[in-house]
N, C-alpha and C. Protein backbone atom coordinates (compact mmCIF):
# COMPACT_ATOMS: atom_id res chain seq x y z
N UNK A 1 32.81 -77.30 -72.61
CA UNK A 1 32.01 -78.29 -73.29
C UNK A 1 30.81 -78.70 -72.44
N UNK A 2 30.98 -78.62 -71.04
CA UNK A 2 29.91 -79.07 -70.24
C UNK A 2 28.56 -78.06 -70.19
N UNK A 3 28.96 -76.78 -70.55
CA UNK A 3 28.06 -75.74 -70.36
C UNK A 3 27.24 -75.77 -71.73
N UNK A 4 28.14 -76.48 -72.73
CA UNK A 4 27.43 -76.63 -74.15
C UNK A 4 26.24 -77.56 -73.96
N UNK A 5 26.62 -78.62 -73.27
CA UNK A 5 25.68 -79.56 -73.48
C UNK A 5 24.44 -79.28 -72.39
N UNK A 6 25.22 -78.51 -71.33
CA UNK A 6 24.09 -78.22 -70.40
C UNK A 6 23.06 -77.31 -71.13
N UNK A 7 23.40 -76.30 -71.89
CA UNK A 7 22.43 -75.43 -72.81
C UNK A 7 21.73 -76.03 -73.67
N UNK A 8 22.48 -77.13 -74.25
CA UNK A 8 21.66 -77.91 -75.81
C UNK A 8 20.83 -78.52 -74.55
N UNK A 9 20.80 -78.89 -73.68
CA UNK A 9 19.82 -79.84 -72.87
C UNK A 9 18.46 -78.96 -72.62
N UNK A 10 18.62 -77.62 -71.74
CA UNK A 10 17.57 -76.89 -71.35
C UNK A 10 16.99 -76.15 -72.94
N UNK A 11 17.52 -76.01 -73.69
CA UNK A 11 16.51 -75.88 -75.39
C UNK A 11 16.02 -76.60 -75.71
N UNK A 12 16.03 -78.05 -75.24
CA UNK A 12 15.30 -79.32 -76.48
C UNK A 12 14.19 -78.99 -75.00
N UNK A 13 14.63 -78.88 -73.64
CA UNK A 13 13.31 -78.52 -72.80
C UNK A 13 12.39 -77.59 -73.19
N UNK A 14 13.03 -76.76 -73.46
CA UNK A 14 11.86 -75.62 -73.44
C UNK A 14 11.31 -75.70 -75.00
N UNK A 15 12.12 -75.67 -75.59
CA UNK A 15 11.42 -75.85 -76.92
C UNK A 15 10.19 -77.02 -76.86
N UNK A 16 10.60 -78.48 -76.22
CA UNK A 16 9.20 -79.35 -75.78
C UNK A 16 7.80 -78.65 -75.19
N UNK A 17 8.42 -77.76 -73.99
CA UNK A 17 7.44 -77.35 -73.55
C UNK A 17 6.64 -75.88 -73.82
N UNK A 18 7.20 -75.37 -74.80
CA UNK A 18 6.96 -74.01 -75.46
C UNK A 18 5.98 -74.52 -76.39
N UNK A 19 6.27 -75.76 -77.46
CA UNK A 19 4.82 -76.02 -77.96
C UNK A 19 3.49 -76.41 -77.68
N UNK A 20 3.78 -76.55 -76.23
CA UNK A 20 2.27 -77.39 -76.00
C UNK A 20 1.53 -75.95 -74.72
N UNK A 21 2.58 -74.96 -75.44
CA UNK A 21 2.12 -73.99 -73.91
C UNK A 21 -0.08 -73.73 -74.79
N UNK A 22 -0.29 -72.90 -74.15
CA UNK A 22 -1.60 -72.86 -75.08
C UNK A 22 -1.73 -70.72 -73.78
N UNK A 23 -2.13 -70.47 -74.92
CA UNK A 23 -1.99 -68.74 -74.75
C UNK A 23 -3.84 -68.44 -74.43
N UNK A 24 -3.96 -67.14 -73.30
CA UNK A 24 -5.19 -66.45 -73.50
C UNK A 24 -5.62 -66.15 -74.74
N UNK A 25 -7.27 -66.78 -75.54
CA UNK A 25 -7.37 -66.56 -76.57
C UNK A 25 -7.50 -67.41 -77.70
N UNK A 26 -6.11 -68.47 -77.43
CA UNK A 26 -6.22 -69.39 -78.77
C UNK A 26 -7.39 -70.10 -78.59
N UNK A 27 -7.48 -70.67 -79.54
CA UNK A 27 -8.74 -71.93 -80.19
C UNK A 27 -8.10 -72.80 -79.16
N UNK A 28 -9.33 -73.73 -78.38
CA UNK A 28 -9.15 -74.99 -77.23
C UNK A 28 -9.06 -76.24 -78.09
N UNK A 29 -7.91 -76.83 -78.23
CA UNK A 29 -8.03 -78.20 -78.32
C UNK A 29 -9.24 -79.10 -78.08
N UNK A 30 -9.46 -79.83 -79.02
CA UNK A 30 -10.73 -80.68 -78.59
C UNK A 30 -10.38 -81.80 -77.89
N UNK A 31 -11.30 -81.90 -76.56
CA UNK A 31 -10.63 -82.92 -75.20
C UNK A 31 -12.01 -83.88 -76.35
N UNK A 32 -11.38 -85.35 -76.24
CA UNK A 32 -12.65 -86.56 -76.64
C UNK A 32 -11.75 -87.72 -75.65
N UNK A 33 -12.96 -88.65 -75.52
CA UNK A 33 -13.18 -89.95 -74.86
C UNK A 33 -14.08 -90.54 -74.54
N UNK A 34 -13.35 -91.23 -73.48
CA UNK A 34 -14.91 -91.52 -72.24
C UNK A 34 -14.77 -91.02 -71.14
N UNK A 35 -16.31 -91.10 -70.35
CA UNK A 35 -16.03 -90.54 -69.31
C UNK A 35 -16.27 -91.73 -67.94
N UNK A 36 -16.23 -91.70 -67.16
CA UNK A 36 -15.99 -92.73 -65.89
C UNK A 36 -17.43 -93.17 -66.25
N UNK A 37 -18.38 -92.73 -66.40
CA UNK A 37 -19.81 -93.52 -66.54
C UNK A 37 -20.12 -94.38 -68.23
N UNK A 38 -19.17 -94.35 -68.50
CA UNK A 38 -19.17 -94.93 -69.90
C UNK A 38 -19.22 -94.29 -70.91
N UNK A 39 -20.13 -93.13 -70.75
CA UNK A 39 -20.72 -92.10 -71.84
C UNK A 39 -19.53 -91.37 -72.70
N UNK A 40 -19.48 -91.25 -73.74
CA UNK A 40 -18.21 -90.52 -75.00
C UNK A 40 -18.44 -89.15 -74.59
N UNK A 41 -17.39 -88.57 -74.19
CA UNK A 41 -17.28 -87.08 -74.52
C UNK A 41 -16.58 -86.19 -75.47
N UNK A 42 -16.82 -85.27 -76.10
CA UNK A 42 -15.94 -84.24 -77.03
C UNK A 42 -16.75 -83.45 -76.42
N UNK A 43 -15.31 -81.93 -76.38
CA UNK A 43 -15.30 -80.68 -76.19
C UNK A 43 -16.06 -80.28 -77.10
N UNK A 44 -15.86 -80.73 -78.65
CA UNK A 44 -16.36 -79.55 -79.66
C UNK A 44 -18.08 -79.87 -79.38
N UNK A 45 -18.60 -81.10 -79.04
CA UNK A 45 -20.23 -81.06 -78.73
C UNK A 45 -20.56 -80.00 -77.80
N UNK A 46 -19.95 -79.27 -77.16
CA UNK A 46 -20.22 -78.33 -76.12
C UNK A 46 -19.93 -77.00 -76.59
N UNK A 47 -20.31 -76.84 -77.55
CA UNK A 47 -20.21 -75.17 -78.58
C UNK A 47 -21.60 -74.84 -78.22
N UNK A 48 -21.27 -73.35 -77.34
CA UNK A 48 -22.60 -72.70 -76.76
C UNK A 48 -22.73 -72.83 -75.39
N UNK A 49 -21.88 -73.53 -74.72
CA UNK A 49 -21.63 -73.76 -73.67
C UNK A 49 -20.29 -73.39 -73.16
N UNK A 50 -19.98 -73.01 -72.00
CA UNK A 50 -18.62 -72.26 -71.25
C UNK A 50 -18.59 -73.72 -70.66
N UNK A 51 -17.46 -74.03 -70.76
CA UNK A 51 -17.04 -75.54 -70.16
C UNK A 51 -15.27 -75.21 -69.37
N UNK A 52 -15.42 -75.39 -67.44
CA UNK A 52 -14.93 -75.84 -67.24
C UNK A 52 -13.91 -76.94 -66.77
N UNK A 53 -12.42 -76.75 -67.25
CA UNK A 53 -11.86 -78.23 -67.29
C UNK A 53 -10.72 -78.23 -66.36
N UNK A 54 -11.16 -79.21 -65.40
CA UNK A 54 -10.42 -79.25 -64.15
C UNK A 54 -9.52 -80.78 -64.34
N UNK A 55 -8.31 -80.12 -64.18
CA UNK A 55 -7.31 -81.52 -63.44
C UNK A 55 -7.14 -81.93 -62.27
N UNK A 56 -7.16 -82.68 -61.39
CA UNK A 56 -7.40 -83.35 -59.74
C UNK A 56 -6.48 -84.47 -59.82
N UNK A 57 -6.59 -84.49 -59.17
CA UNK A 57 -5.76 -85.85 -57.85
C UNK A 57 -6.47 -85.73 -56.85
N UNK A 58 -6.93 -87.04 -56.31
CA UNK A 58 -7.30 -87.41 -55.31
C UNK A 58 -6.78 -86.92 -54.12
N UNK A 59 -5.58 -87.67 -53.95
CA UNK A 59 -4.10 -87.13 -53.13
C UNK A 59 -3.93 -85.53 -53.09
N UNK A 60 -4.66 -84.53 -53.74
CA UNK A 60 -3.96 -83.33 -54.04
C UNK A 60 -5.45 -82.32 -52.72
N UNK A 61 -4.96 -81.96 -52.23
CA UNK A 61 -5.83 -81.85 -50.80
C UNK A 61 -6.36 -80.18 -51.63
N UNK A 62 -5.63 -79.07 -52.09
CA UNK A 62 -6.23 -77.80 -52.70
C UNK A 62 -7.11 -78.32 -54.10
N UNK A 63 -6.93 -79.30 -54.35
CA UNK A 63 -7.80 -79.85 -55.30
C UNK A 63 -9.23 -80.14 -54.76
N UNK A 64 -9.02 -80.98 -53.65
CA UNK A 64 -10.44 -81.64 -52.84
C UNK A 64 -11.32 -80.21 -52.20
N UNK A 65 -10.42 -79.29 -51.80
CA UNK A 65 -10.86 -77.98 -50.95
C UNK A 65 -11.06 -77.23 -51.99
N UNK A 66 -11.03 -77.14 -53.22
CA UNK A 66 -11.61 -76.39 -53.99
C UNK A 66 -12.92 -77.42 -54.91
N UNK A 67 -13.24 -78.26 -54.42
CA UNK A 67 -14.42 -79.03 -55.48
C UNK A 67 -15.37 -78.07 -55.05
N UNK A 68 -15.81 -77.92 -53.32
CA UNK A 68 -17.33 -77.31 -52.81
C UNK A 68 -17.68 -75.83 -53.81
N UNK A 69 -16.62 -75.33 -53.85
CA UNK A 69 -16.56 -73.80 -54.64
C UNK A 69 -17.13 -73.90 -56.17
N UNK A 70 -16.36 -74.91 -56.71
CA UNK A 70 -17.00 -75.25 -58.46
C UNK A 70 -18.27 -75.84 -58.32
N UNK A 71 -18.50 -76.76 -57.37
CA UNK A 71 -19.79 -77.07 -57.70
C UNK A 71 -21.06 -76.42 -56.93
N UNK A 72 -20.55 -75.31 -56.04
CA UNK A 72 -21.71 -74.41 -55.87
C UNK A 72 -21.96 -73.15 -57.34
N UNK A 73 -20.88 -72.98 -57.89
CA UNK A 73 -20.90 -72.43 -59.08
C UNK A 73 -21.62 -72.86 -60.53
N UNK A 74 -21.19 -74.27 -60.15
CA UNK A 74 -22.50 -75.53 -61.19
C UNK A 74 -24.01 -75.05 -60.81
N UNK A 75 -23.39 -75.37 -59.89
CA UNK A 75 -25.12 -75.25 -59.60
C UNK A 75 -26.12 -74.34 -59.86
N UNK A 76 -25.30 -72.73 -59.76
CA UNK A 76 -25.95 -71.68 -59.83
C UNK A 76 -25.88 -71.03 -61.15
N UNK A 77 -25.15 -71.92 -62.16
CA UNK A 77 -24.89 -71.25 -63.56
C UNK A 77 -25.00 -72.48 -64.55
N UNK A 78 -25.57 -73.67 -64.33
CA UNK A 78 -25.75 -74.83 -65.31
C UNK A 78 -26.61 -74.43 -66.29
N UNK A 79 -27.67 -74.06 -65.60
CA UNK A 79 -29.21 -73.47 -66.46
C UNK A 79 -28.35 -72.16 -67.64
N UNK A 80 -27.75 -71.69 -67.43
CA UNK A 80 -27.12 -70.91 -67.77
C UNK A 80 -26.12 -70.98 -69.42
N UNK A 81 -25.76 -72.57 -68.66
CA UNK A 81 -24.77 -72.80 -69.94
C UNK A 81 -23.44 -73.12 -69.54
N UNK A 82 -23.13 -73.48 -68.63
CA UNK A 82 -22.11 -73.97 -68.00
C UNK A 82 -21.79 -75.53 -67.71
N UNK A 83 -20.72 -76.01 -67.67
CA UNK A 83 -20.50 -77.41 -67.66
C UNK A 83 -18.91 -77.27 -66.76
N UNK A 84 -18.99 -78.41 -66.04
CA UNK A 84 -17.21 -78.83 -65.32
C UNK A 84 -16.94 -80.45 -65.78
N UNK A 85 -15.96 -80.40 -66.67
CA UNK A 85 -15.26 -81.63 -67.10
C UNK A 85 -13.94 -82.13 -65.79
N UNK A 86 -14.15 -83.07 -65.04
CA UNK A 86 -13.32 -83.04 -63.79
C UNK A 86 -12.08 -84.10 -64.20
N UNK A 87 -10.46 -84.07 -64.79
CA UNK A 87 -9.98 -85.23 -65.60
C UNK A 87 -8.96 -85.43 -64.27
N UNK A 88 -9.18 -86.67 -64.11
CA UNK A 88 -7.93 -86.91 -62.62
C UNK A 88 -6.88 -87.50 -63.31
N UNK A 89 -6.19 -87.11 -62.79
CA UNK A 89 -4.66 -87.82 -62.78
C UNK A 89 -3.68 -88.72 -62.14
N UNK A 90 -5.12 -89.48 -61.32
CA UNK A 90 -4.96 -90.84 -60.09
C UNK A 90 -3.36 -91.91 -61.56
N UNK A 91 -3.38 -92.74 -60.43
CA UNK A 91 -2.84 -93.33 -60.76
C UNK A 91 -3.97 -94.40 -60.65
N UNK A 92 -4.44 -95.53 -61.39
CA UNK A 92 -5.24 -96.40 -61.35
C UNK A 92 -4.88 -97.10 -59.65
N UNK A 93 -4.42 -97.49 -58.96
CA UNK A 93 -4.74 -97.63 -57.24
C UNK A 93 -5.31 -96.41 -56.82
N UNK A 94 -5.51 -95.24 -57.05
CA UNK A 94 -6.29 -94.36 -56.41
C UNK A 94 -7.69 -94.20 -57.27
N UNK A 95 -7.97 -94.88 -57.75
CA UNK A 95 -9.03 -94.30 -58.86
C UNK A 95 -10.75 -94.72 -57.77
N UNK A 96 -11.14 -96.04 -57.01
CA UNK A 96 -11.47 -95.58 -56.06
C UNK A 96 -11.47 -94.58 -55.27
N UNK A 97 -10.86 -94.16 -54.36
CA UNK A 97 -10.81 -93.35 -53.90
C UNK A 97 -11.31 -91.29 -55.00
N UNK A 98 -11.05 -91.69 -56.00
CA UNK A 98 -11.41 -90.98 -56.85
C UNK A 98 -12.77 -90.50 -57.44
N UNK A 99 -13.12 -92.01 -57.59
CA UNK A 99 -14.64 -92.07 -57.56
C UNK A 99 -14.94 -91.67 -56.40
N UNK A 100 -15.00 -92.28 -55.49
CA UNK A 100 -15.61 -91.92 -53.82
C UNK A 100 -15.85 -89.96 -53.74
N UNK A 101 -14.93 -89.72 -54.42
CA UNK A 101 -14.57 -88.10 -54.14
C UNK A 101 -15.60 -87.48 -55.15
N UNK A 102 -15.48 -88.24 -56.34
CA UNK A 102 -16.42 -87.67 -57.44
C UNK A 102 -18.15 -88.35 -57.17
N UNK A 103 -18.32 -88.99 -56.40
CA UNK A 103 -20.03 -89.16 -55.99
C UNK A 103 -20.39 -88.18 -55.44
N UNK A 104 -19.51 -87.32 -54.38
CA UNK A 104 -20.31 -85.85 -54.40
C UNK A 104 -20.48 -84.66 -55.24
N UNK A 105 -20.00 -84.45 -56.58
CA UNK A 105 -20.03 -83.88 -57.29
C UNK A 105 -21.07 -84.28 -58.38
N UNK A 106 -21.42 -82.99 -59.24
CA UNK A 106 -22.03 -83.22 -60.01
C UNK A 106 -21.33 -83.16 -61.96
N UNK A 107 -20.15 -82.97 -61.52
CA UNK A 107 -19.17 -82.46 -62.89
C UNK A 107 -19.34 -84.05 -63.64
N UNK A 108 -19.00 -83.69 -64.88
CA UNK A 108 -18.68 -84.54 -65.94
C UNK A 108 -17.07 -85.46 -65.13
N UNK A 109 -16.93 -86.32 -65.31
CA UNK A 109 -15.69 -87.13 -64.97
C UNK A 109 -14.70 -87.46 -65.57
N UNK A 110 -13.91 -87.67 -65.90
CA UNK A 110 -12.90 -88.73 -66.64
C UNK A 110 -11.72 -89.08 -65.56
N UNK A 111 -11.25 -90.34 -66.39
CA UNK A 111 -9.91 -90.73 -66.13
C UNK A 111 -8.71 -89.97 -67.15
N UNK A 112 -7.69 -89.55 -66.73
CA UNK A 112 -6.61 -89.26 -67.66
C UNK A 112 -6.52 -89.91 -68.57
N UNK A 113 -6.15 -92.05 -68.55
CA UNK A 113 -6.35 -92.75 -69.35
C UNK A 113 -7.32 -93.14 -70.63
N UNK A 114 -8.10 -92.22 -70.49
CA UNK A 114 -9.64 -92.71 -70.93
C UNK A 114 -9.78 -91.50 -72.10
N UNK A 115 -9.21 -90.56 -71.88
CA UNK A 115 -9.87 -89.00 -72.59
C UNK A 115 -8.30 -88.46 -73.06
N UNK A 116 -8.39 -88.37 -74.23
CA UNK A 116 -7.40 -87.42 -75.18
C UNK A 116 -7.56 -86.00 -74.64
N UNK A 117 -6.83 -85.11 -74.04
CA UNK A 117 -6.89 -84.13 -74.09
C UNK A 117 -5.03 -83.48 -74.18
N UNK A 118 -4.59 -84.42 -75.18
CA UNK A 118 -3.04 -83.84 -75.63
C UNK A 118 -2.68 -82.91 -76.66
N UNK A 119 -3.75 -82.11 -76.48
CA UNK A 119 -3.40 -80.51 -77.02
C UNK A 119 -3.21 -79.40 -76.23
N UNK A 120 -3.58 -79.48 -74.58
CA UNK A 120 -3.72 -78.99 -73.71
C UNK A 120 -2.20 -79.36 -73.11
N UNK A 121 -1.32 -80.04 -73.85
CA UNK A 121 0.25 -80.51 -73.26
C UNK A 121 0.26 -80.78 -71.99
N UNK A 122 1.65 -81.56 -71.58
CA UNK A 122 1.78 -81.99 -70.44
C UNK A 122 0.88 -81.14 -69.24
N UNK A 123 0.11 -81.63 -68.18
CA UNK A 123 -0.38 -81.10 -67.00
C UNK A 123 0.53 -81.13 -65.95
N UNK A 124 1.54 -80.30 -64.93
CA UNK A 124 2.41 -79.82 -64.74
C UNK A 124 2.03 -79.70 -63.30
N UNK A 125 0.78 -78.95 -62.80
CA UNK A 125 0.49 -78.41 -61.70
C UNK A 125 -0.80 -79.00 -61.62
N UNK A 126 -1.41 -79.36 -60.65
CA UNK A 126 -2.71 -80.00 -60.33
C UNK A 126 -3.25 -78.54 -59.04
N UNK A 127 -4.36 -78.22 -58.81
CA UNK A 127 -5.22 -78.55 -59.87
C UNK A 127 -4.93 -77.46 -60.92
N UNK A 128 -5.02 -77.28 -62.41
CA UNK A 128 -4.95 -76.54 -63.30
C UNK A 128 -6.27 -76.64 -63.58
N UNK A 129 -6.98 -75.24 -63.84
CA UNK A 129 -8.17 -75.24 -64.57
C UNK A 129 -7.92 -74.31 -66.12
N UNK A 130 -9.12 -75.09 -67.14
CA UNK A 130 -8.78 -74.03 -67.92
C UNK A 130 -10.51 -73.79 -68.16
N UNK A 131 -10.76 -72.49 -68.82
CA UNK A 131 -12.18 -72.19 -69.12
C UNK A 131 -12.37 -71.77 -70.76
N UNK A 132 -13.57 -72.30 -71.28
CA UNK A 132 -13.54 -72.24 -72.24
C UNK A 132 -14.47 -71.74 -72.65
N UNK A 133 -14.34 -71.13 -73.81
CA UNK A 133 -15.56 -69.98 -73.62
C UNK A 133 -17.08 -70.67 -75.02
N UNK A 134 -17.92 -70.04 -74.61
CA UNK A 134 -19.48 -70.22 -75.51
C UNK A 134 -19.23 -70.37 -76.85
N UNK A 135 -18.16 -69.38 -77.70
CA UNK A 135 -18.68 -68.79 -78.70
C UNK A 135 -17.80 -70.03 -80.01
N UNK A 136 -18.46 -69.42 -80.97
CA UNK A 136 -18.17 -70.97 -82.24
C UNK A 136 -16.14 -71.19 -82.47
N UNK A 137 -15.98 -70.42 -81.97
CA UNK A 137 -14.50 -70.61 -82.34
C UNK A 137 -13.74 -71.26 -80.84
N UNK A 138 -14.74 -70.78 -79.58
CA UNK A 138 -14.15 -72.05 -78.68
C UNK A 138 -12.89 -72.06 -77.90
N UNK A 139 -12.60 -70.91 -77.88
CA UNK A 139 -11.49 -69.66 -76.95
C UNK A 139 -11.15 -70.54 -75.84
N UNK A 140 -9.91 -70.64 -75.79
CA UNK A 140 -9.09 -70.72 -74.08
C UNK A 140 -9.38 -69.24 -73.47
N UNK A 141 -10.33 -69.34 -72.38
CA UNK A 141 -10.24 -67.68 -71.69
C UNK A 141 -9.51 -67.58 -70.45
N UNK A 142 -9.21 -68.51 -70.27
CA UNK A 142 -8.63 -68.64 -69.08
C UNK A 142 -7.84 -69.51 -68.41
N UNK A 143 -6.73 -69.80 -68.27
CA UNK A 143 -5.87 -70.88 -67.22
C UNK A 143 -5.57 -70.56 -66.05
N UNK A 144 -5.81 -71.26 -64.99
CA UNK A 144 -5.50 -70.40 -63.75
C UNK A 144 -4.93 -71.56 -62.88
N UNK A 145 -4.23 -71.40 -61.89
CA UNK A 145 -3.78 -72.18 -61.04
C UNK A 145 -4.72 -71.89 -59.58
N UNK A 146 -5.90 -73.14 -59.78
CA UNK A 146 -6.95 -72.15 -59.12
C UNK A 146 -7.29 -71.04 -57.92
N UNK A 147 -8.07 -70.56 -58.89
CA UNK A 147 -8.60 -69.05 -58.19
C UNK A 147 -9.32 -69.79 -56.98
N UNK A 148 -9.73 -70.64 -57.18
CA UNK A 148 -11.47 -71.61 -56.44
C UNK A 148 -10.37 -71.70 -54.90
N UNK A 149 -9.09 -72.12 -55.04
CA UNK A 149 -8.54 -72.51 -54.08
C UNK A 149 -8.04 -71.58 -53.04
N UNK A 150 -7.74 -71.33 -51.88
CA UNK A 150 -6.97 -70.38 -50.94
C UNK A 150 -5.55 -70.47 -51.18
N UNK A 151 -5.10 -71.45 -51.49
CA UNK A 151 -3.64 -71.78 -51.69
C UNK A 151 -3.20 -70.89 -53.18
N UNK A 152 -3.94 -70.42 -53.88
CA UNK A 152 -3.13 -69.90 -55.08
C UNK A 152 -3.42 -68.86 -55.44
């Protein structure tokens, strides 16, 4: 009986987390809110544009050691058509410190609290990036447990 319930337990898991998985390819959930400077953001305003979307923690040190990498990549591909949505996952006592981290950057910002992006399901691993591609239908092309970083 114990092995029953231990099984009915790990199915209602995975089955939770099997729907919110998101596959190379599918259509991207539309992330909307605000962003730390006040300004409203939606994903779908950014059709024609490759938008990447980074999760951080302050606290998360392969997170901080991979910002210099994305935003030398901003830099050299904005004109281009490129954008970095940066969504932290501070806990409001670190959100200073958050900001502080995000004045050297040039990415779009948010707070977790602030921006819907619960189509993209639970965030699991920090930093997770996902990339999204130009074209009108707005493709997940990519999830990676970042490449930007040495650690992964």
């Amino acid at each position: 009986m114990q092995t029953f319930r231990l099984l009915f337990l790990l199915f209602l898991l995975c089955a939770n987390t099997a729907y919110a998985a998101l596959e190379l390819g599918d259509s991207a959930p539309n992330i909307e809110g605000t962003l730390i400077d006040g300004k409203p953001f939606t994903l779908n305003s950014k059709r024609g544009t490759v938008v990447l979307v980074n999760f951080w923690a302050s606290w998360c040190e392969p997170c901080r050691e991979e910002m210099p990498a994305i935003q030398a990549f901003l830099k050299k591909n904005k004109e281009k058509g490129f954008e970095v949505l940066a969504i932290t996952v501070d806990k409001p006592a670190d959100m200073e410190q958050a900001k502080q981290i995000m004045g050297q950057y040039s990415f779009l910002f948010a707070e977790k609290k602030q921006i819907d992006y619960s189509g993209y399901g639970r965030i699991w691993r920090i930093p997770s990036t996902f990339i999204i591609d130009r074209s009108e239908e707005r493709r997940v092309g990519k999830e990676c447990r970042s490449r930007w970083s040495p650690y992964h």
